[in-house]
C-alpha atoms as a PDB file:
ATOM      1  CA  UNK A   1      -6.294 -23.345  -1.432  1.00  0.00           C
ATOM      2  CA  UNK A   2      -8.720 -20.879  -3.066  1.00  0.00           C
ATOM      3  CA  UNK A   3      -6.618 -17.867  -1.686  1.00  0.00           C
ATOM      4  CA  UNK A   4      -3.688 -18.952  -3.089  1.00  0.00           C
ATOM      5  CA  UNK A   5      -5.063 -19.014  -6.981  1.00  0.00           C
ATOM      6  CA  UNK A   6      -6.461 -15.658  -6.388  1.00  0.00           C
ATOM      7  CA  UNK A   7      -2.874 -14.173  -5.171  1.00  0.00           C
ATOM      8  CA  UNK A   8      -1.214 -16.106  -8.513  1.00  0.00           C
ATOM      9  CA  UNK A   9      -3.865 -14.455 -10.472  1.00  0.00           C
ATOM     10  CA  UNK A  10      -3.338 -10.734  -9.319  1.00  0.00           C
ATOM     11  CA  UNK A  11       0.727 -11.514  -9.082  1.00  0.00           C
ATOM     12  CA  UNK A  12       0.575 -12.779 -13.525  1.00  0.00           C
ATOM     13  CA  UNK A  13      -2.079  -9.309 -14.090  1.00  0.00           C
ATOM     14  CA  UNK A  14       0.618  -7.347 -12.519  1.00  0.00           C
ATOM     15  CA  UNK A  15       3.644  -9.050 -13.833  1.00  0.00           C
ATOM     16  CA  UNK A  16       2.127  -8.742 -17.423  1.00  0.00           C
ATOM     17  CA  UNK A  17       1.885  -4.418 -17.320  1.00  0.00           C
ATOM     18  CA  UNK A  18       5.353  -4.338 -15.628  1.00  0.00           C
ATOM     19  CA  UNK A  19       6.144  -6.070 -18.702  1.00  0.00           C
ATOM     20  CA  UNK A  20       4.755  -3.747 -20.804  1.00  0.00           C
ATOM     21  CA  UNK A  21       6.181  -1.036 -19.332  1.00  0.00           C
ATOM     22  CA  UNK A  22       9.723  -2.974 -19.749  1.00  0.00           C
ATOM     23  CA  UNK A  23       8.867  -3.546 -23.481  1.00  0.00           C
ATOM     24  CA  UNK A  24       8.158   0.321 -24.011  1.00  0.00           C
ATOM     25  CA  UNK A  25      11.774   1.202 -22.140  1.00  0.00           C
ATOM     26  CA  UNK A  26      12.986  -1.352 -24.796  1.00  0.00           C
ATOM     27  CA  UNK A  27      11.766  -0.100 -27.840  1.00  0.00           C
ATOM     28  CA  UNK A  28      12.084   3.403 -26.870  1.00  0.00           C
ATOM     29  CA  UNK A  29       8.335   4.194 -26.976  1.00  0.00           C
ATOM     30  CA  UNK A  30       9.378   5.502 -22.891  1.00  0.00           C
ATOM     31  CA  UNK A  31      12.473   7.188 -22.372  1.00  0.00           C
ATOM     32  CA  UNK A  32      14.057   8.321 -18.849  1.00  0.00           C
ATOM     33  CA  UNK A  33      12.703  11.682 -19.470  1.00  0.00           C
ATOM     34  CA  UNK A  34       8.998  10.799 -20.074  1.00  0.00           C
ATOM     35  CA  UNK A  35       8.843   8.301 -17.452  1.00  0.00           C
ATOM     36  CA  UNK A  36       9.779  11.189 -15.135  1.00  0.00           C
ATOM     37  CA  UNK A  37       6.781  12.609 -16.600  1.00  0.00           C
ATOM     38  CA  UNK A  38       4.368   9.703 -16.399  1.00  0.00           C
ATOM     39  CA  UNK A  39       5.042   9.633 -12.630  1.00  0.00           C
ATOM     40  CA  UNK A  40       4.075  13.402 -12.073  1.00  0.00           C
ATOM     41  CA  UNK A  41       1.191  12.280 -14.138  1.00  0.00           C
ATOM     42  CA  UNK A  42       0.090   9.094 -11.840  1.00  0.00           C
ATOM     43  CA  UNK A  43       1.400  11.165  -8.686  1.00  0.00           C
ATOM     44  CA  UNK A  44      -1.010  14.621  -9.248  1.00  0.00           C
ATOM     45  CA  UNK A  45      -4.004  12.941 -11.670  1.00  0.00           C
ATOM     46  CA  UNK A  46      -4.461   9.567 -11.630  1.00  0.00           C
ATOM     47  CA  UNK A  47      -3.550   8.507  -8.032  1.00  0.00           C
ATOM     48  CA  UNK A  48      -5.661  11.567  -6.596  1.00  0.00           C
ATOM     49  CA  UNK A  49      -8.761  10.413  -8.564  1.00  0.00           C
ATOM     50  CA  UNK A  50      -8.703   6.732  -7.645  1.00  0.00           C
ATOM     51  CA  UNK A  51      -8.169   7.882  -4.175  1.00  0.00           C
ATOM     52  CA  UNK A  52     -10.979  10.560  -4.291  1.00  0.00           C
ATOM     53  CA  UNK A  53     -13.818   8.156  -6.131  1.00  0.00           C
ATOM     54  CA  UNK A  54     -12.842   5.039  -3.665  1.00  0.00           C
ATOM     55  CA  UNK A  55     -14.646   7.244  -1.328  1.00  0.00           C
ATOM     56  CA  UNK A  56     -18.063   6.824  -3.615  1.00  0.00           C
ATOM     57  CA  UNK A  57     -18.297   3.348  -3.785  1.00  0.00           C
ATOM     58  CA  UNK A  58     -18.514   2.849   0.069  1.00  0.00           C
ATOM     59  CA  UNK A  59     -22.093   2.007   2.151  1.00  0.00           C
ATOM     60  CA  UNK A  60     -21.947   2.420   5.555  1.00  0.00           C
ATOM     61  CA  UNK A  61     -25.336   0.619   7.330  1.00  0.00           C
ATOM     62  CA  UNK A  62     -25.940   1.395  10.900  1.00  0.00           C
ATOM     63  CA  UNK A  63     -25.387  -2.756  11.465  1.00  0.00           C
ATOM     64  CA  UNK A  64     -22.025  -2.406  10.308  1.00  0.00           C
ATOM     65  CA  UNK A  65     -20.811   1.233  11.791  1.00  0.00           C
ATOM     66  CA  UNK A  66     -19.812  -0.450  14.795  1.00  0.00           C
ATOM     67  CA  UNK A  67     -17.347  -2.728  13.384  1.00  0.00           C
ATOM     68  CA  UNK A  68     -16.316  -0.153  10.822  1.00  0.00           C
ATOM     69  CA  UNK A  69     -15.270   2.240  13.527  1.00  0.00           C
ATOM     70  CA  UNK A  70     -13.408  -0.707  15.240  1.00  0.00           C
ATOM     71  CA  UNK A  71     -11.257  -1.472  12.101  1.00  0.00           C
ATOM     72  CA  UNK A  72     -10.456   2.285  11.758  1.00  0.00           C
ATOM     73  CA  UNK A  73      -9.256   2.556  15.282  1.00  0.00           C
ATOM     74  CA  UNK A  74      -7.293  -1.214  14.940  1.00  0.00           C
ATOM     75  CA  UNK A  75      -5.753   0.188  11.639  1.00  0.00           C
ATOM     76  CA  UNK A  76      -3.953   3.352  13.043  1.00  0.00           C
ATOM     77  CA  UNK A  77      -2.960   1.427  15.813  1.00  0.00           C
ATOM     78  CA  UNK A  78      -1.316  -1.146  13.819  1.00  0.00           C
ATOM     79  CA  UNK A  79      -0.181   0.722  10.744  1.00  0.00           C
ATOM     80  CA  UNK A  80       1.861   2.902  13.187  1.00  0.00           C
ATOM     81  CA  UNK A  81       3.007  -0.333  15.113  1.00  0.00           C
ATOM     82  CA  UNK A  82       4.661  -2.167  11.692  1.00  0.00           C
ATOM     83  CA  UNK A  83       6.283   1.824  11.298  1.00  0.00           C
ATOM     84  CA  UNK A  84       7.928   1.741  14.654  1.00  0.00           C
ATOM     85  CA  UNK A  85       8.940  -1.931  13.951  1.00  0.00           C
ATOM     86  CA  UNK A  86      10.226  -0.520  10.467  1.00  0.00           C
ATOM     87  CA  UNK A  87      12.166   2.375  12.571  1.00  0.00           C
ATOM     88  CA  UNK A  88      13.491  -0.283  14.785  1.00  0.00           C
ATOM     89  CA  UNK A  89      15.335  -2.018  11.358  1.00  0.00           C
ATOM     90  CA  UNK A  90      16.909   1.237  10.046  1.00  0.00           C
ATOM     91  CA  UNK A  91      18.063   1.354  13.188  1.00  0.00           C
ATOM     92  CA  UNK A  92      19.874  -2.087  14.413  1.00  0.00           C
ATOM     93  CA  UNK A  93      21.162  -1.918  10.879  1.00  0.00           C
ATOM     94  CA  UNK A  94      22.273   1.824  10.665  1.00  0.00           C
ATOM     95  CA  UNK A  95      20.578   2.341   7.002  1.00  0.00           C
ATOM     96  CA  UNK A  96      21.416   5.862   6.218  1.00  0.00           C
ATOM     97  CA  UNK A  97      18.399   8.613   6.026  1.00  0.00           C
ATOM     98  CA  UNK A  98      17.497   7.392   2.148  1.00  0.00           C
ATOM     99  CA  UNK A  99      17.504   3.999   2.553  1.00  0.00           C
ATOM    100  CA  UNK A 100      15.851   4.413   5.779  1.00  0.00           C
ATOM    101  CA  UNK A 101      13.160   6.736   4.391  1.00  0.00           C
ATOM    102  CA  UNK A 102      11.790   3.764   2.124  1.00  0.00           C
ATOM    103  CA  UNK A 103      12.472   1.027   4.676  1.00  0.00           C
ATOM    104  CA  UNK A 104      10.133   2.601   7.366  1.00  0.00           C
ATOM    105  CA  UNK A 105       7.325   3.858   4.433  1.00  0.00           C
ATOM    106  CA  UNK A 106       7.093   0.170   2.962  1.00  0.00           C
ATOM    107  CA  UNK A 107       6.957  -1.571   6.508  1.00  0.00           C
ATOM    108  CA  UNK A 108       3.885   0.392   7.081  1.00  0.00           C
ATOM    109  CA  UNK A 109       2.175   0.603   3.372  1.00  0.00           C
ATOM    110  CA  UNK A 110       0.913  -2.740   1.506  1.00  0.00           C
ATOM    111  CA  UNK A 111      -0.325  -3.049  -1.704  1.00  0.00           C
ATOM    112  CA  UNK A 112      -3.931  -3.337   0.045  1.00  0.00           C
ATOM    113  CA  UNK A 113      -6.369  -2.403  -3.606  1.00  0.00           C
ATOM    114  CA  UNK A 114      -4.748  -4.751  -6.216  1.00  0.00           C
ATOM    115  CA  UNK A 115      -3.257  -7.743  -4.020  1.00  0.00           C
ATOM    116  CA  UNK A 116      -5.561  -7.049  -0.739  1.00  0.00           C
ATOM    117  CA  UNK A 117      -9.230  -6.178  -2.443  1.00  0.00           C
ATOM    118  CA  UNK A 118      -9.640  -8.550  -4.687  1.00  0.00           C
ATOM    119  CA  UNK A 119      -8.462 -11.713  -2.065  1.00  0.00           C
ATOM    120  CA  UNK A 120     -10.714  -9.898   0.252  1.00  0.00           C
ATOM    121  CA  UNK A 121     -13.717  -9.752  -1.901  1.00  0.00           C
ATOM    122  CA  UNK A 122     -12.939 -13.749  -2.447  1.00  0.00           C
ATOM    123  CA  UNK A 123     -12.797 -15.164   0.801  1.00  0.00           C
ATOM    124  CA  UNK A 124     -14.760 -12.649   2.894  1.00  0.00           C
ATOM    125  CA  UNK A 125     -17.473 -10.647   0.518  1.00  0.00           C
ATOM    126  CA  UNK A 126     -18.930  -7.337   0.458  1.00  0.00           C
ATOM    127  CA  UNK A 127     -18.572  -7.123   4.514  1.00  0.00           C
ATOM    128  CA  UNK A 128     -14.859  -7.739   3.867  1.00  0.00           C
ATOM    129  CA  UNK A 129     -14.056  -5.359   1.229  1.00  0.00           C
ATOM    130  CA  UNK A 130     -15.983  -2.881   3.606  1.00  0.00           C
ATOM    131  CA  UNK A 131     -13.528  -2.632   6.244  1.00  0.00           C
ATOM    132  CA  UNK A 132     -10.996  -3.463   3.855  1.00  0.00           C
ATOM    133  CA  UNK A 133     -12.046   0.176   2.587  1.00  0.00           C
ATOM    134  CA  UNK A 134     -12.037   1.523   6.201  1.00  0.00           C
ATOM    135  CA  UNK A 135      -8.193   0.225   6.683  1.00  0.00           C
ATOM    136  CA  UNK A 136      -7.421   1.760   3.242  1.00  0.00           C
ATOM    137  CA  UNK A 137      -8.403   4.973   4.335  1.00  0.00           C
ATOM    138  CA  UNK A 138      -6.272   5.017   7.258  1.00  0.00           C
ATOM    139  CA  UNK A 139      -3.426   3.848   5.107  1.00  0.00           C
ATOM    140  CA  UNK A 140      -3.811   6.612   2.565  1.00  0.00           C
ATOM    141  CA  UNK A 141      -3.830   8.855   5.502  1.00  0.00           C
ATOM    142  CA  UNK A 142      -0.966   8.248   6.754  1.00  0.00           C
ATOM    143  CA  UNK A 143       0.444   7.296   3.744  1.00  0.00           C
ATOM    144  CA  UNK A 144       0.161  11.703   2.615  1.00  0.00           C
ATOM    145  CA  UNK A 145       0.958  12.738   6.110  1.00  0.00           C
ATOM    146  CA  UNK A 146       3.268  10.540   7.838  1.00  0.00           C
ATOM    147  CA  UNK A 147       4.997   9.185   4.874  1.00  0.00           C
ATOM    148  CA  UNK A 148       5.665  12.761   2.958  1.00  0.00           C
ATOM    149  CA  UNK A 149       7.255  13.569   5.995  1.00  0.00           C
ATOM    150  CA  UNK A 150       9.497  10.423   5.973  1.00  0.00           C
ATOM    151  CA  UNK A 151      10.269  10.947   2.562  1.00  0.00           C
ATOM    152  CA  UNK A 152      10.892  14.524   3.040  1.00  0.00           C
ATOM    153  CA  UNK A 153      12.903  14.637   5.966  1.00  0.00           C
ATOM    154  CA  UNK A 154      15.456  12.162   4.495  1.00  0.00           C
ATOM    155  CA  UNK A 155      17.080  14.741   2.103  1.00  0.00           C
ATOM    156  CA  UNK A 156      17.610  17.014   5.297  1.00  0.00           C
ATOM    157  CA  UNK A 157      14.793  19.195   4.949  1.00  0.00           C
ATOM    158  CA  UNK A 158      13.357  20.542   8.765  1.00  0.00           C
ATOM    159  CA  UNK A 159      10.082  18.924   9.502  1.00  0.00           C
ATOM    160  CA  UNK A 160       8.730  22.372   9.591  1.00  0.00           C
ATOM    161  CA  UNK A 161       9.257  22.114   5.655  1.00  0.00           C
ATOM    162  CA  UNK A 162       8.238  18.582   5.641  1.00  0.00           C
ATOM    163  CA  UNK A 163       4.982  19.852   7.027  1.00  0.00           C
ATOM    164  CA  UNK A 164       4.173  21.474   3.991  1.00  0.00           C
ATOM    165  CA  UNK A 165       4.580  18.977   1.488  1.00  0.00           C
ATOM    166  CA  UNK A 166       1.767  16.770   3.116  1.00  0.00           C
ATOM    167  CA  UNK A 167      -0.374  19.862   1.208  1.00  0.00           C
ATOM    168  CA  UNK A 168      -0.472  18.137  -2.177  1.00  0.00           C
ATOM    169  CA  UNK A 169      -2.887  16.456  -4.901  1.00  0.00           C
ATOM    170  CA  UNK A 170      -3.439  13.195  -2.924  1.00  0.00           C
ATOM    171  CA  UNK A 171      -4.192  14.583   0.516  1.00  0.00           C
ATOM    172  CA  UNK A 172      -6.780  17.016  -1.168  1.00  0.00           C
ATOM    173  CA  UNK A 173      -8.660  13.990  -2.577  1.00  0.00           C
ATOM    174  CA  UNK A 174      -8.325  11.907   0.614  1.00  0.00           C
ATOM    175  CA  UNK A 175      -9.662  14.788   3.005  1.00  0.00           C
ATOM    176  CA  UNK A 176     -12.247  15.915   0.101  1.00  0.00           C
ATOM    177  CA  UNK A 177     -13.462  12.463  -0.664  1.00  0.00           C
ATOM    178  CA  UNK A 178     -13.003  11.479   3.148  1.00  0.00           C
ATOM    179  CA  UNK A 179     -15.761  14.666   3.819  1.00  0.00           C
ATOM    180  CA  UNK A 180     -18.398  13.445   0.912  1.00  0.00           C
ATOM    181  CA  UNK A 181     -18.243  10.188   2.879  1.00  0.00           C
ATOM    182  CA  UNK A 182     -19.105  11.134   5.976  1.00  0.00           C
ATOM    183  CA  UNK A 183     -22.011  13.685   4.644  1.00  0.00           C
ATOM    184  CA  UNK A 184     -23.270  11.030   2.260  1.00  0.00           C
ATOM    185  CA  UNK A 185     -22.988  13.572  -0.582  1.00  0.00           C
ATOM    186  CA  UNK A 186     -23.251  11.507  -3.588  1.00  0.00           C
ATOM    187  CA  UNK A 187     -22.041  13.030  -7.383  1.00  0.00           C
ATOM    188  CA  UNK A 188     -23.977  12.457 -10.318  1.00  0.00           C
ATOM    189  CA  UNK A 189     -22.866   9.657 -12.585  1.00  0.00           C
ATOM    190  CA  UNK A 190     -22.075  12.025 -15.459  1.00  0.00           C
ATOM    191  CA  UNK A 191     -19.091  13.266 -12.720  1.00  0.00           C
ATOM    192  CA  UNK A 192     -17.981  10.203 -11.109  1.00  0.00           C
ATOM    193  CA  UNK A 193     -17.743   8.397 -14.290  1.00  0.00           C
ATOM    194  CA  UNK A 194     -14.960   9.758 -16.214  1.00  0.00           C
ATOM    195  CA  UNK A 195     -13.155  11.429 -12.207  1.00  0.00           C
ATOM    196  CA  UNK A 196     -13.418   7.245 -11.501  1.00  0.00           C
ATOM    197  CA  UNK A 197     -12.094   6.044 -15.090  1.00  0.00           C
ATOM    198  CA  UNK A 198      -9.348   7.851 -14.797  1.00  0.00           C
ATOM    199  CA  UNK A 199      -8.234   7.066 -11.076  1.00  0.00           C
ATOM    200  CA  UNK A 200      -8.771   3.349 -12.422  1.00  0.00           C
ATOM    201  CA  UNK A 201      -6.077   3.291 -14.790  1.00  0.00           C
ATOM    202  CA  UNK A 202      -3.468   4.206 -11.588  1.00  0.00           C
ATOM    203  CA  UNK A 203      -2.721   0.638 -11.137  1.00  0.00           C
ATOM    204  CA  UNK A 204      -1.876  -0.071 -14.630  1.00  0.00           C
ATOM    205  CA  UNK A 205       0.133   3.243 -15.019  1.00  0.00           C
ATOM    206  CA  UNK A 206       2.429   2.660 -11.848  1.00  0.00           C
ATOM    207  CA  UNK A 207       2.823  -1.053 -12.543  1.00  0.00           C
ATOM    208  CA  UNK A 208       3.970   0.578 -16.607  1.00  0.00           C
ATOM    209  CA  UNK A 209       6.589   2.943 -14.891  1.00  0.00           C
ATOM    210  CA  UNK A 210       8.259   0.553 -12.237  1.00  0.00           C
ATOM    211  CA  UNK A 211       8.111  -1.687 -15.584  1.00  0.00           C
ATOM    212  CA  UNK A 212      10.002   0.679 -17.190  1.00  0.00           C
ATOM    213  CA  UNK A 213      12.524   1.450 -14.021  1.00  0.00           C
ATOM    214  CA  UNK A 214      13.120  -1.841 -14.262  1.00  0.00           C
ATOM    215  CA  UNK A 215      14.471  -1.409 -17.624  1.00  0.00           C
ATOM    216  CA  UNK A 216      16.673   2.186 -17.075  1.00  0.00           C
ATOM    217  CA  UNK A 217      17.960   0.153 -13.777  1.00  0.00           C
ATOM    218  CA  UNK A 218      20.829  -1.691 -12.283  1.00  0.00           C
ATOM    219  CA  UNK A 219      18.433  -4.669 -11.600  1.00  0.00           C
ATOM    220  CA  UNK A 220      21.184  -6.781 -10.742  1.00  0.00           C
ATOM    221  CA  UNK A 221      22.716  -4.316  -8.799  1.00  0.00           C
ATOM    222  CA  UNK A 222      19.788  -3.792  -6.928  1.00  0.00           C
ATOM    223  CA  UNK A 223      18.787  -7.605  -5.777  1.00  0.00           C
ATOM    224  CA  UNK A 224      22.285  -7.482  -4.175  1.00  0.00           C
ATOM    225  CA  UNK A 225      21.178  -5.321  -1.511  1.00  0.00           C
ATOM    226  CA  UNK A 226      20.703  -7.524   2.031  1.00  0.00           C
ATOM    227  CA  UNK A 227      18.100  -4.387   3.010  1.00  0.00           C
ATOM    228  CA  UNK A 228      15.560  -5.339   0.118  1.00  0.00           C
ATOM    229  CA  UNK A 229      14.968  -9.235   1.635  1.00  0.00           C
ATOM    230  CA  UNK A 230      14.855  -8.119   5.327  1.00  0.00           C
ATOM    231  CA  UNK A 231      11.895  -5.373   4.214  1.00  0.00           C
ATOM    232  CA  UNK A 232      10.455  -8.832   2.480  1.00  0.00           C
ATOM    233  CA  UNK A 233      10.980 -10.808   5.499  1.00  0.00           C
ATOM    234  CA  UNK A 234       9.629  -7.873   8.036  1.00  0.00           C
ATOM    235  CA  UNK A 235       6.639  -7.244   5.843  1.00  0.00           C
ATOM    236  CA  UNK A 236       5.332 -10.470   5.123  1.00  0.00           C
ATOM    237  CA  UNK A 237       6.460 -12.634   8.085  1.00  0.00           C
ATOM    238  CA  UNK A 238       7.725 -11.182  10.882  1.00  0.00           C
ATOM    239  CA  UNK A 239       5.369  -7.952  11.251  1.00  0.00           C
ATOM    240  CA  UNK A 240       1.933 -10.161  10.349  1.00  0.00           C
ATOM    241  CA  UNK A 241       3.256 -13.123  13.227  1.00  0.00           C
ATOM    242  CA  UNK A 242       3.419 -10.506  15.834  1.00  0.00           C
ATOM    243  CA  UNK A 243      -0.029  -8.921  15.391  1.00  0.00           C
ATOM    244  CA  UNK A 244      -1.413 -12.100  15.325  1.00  0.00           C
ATOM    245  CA  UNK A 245       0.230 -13.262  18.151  1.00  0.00           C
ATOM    246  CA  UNK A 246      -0.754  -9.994  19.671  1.00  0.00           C
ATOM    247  CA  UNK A 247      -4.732 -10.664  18.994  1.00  0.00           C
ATOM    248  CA  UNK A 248      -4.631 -14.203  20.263  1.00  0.00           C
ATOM    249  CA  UNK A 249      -3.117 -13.244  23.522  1.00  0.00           C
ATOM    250  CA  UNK A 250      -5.809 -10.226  23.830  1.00  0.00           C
ATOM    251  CA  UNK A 251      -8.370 -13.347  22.794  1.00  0.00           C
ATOM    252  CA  UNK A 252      -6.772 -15.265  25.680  1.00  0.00           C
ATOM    253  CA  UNK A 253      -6.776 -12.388  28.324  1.00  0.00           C
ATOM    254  CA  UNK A 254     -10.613 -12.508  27.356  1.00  0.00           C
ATOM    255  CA  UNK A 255     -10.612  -9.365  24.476  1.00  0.00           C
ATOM    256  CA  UNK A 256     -11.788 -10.378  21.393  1.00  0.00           C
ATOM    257  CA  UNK A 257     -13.209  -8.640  18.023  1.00  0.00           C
ATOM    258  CA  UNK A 258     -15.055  -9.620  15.617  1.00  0.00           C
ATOM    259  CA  UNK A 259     -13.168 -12.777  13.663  1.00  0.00           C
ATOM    260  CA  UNK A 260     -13.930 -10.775  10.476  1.00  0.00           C
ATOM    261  CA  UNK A 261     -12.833  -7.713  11.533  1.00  0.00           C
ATOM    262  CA  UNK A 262      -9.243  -9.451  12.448  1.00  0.00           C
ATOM    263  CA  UNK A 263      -8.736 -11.772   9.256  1.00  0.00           C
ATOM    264  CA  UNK A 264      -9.192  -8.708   7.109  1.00  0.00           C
ATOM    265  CA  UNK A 265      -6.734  -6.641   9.030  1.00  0.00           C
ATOM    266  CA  UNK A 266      -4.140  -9.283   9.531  1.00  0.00           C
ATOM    267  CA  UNK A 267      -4.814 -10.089   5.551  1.00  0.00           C
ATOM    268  CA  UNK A 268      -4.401  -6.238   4.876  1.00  0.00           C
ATOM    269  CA  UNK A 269      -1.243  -6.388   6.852  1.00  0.00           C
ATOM    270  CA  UNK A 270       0.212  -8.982   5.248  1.00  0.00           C
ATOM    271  CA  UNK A 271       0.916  -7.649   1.246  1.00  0.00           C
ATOM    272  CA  UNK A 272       3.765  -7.135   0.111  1.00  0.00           C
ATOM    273  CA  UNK A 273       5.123  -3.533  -0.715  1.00  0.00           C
ATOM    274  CA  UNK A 274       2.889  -0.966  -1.978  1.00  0.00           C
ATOM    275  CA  UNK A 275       3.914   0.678  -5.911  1.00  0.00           C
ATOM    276  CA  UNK A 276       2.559   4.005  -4.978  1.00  0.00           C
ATOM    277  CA  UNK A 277       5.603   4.404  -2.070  1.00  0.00           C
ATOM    278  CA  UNK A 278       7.620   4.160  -5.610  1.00  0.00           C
ATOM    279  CA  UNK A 279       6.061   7.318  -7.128  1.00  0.00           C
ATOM    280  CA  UNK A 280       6.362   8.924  -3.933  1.00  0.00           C
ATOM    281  CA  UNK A 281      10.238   8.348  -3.486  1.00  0.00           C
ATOM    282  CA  UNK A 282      10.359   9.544  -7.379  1.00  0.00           C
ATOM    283  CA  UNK A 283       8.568  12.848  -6.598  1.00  0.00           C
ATOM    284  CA  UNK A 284      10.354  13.749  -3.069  1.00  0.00           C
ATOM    285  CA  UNK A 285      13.762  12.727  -4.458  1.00  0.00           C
ATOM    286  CA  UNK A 286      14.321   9.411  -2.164  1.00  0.00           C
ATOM    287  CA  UNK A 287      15.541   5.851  -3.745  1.00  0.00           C
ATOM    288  CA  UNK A 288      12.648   5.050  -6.019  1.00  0.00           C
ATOM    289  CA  UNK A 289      15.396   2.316  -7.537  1.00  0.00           C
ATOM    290  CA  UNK A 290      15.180   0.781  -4.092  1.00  0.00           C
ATOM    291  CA  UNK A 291      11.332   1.179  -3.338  1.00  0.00           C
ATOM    292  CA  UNK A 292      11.077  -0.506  -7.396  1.00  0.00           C
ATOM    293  CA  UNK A 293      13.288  -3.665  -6.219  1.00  0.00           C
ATOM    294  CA  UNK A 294      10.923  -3.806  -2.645  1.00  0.00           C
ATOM    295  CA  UNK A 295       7.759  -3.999  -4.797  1.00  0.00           C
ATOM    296  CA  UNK A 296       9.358  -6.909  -7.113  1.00  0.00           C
ATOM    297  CA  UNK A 297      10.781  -8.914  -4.564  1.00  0.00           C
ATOM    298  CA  UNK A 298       8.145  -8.563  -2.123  1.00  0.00           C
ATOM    299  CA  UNK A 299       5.755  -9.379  -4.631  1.00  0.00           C
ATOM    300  CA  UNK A 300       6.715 -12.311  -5.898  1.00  0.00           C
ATOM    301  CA  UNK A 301       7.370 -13.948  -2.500  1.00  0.00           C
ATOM    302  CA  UNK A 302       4.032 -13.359  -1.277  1.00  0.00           C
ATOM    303  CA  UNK A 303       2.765 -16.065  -3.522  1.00  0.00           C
ATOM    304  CA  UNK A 304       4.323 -18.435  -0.522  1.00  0.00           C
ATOM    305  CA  UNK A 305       4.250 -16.023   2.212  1.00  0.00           C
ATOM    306  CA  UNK A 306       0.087 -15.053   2.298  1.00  0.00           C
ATOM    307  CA  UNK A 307      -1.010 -18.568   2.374  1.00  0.00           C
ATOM    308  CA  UNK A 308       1.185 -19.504   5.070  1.00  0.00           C
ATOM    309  CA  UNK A 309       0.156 -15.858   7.291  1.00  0.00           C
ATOM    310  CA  UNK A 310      -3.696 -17.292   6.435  1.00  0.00           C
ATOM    311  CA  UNK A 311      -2.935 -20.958   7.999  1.00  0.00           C
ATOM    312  CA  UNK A 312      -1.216 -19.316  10.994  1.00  0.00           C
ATOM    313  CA  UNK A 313      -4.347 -17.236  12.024  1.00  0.00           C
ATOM    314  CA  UNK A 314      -6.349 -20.362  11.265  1.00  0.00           C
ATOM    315  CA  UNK A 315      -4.346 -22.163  13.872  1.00  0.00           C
ATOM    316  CA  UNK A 316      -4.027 -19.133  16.404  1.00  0.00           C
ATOM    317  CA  UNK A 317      -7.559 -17.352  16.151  1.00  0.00           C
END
């Protein structure tokens, strides 16, 4: 299948900068202390920019406003679903507030740019990666309101505090770059250039620090917990087979969207663990160890996993 060379393509790009960042923990080019540093660096610069240019590269025609708006409703609704169903977890299995903080972030956030984007662009186009952008948007905003409050709220602090911290670097670019989209304010090239360079190197960076994790870790240690292959199993499998489930009974009952429109959101869905969630437990004091060993794991079985969520929604829708 054409999908599945694309995912074994984007898994060996990432694998190889993980690597590098092991090989710099190795040879002491990183230590503990300047990894801290890189992720205040990815979480208030780099991140921020590739979230704030994203916003640039988006085209919006009349034709395809409908179906845009559509996805953005269909995204909230189900980002917020797989986040109860992540809830549900901590619950039956009684993680404690840490554990449970990362559990519930990573059932709702996917690695949708580096893994999503660039199967979208393969299978469905420029179309695709357009409300691929529109369900990225809802993810990042829920991923600087609703998950700082997660993350926050699971060292004790009152959601009153919590509130506060959703004021920070990344929910400045969303809601700035979110408000130059919707005026169609464009920025000269001169600008965009170097703000859009820099957000570009966010993937390589975070890949480079959970690389290096890796290396200051108990990896071992780590791959022993049962919680890291249930977040695998919920994310990939179990979350993606109910929503599609879920659209081929509304296609049954005689409610129906465009088939684009669902493939890219059950694709989106279906990702494994998003790397930012790792900075984010870093920077609000959670279990970045344990968001690190979600990525890897999650990763690497959704070289099996995304083909087999594409042949179900074949066979269902």
């Amino acid at each position: 299948m054409e999908e599945t060379g694309v995912i074994l393509s984007q898994v060996f790009i990432l694998s190889i900068a993980v690597i590098a960042g092991v090989i710099a923990a190795k040879t002491n080019v990183m230590s503990r202390e300047s990894n801290v540093y890189l992720s205040k660096l990815i979480f208030n610069i780099s991140l921020p920019l590739m979230l704030f240019s994203n916003f640039f590269r988006l085209e919006v025609t009349p034709r395809l406003l409908s179906n845009s708006i559509i996805v953005l409703i269909l995204s909230a609704v189900i980002l917020l679903f797989l986040l109860l169903l992540g809830w549900l977890w901590t619950k039956i299995l009684k993680m404690d507030r840490v554990e449970a903080s990362v559990f519930k972030a990573h059932s709702m956030l996917g690695n949708i740019i580096f893994l999503g984007f660039p199967l979208i662009a393969s299978l469905y186009g420029k179309e695709g990666l357009l409300y691929a952008s529109m369900f990225q948007l809802v993810s990042n905003i829920l991923m600087w309101t609703v998950g700082v409050i997660l993350f926050s709220q699971s060292n004790g602090r009152s959601w009153q505090k919590s509130i506060r911290k959703v004021l920070n670097p990344n929910t400045v670019a969303t809601l700035t770059g979110l408000t130059a989209f919707l005026f169609s304010v464009k920025l000269p090239v001169v600008i965009l250039t170097p703000l859009s360079g820099i957000g570009s190197t966010n993937t390589w960076l975070s890949m480079m620090y959970i690389g290096a994790m890796m290396s200051f870790s108990d990896v071992g240690g780590l791959l022993r917990r049962k919680s890291i292959y249930l977040m695998s199993l919920n994310r990939l499998l179990i979350a993606p087979f109910i929503v599609i489930s879920l659209f081929a009974l509304l296609k049954y009952i005689g409610v129906s969207f465009d088939n684009l429109v669902t493939s890219v959101v059950i694709l989106e869905i279906s990702v494994p663990c998003m790397a930012s969630v790792v900075i984010m437990a870093r920077e609000f004091d959670a279990d970045d160890n344990l968001a690190m060993a979600n990525v890897f794991v999650s990763t690497l079985l959704c070289i099996v996993t995304l083909p087999l969520i594409l042949l179900i929604e074949r066979a269902l829708l």
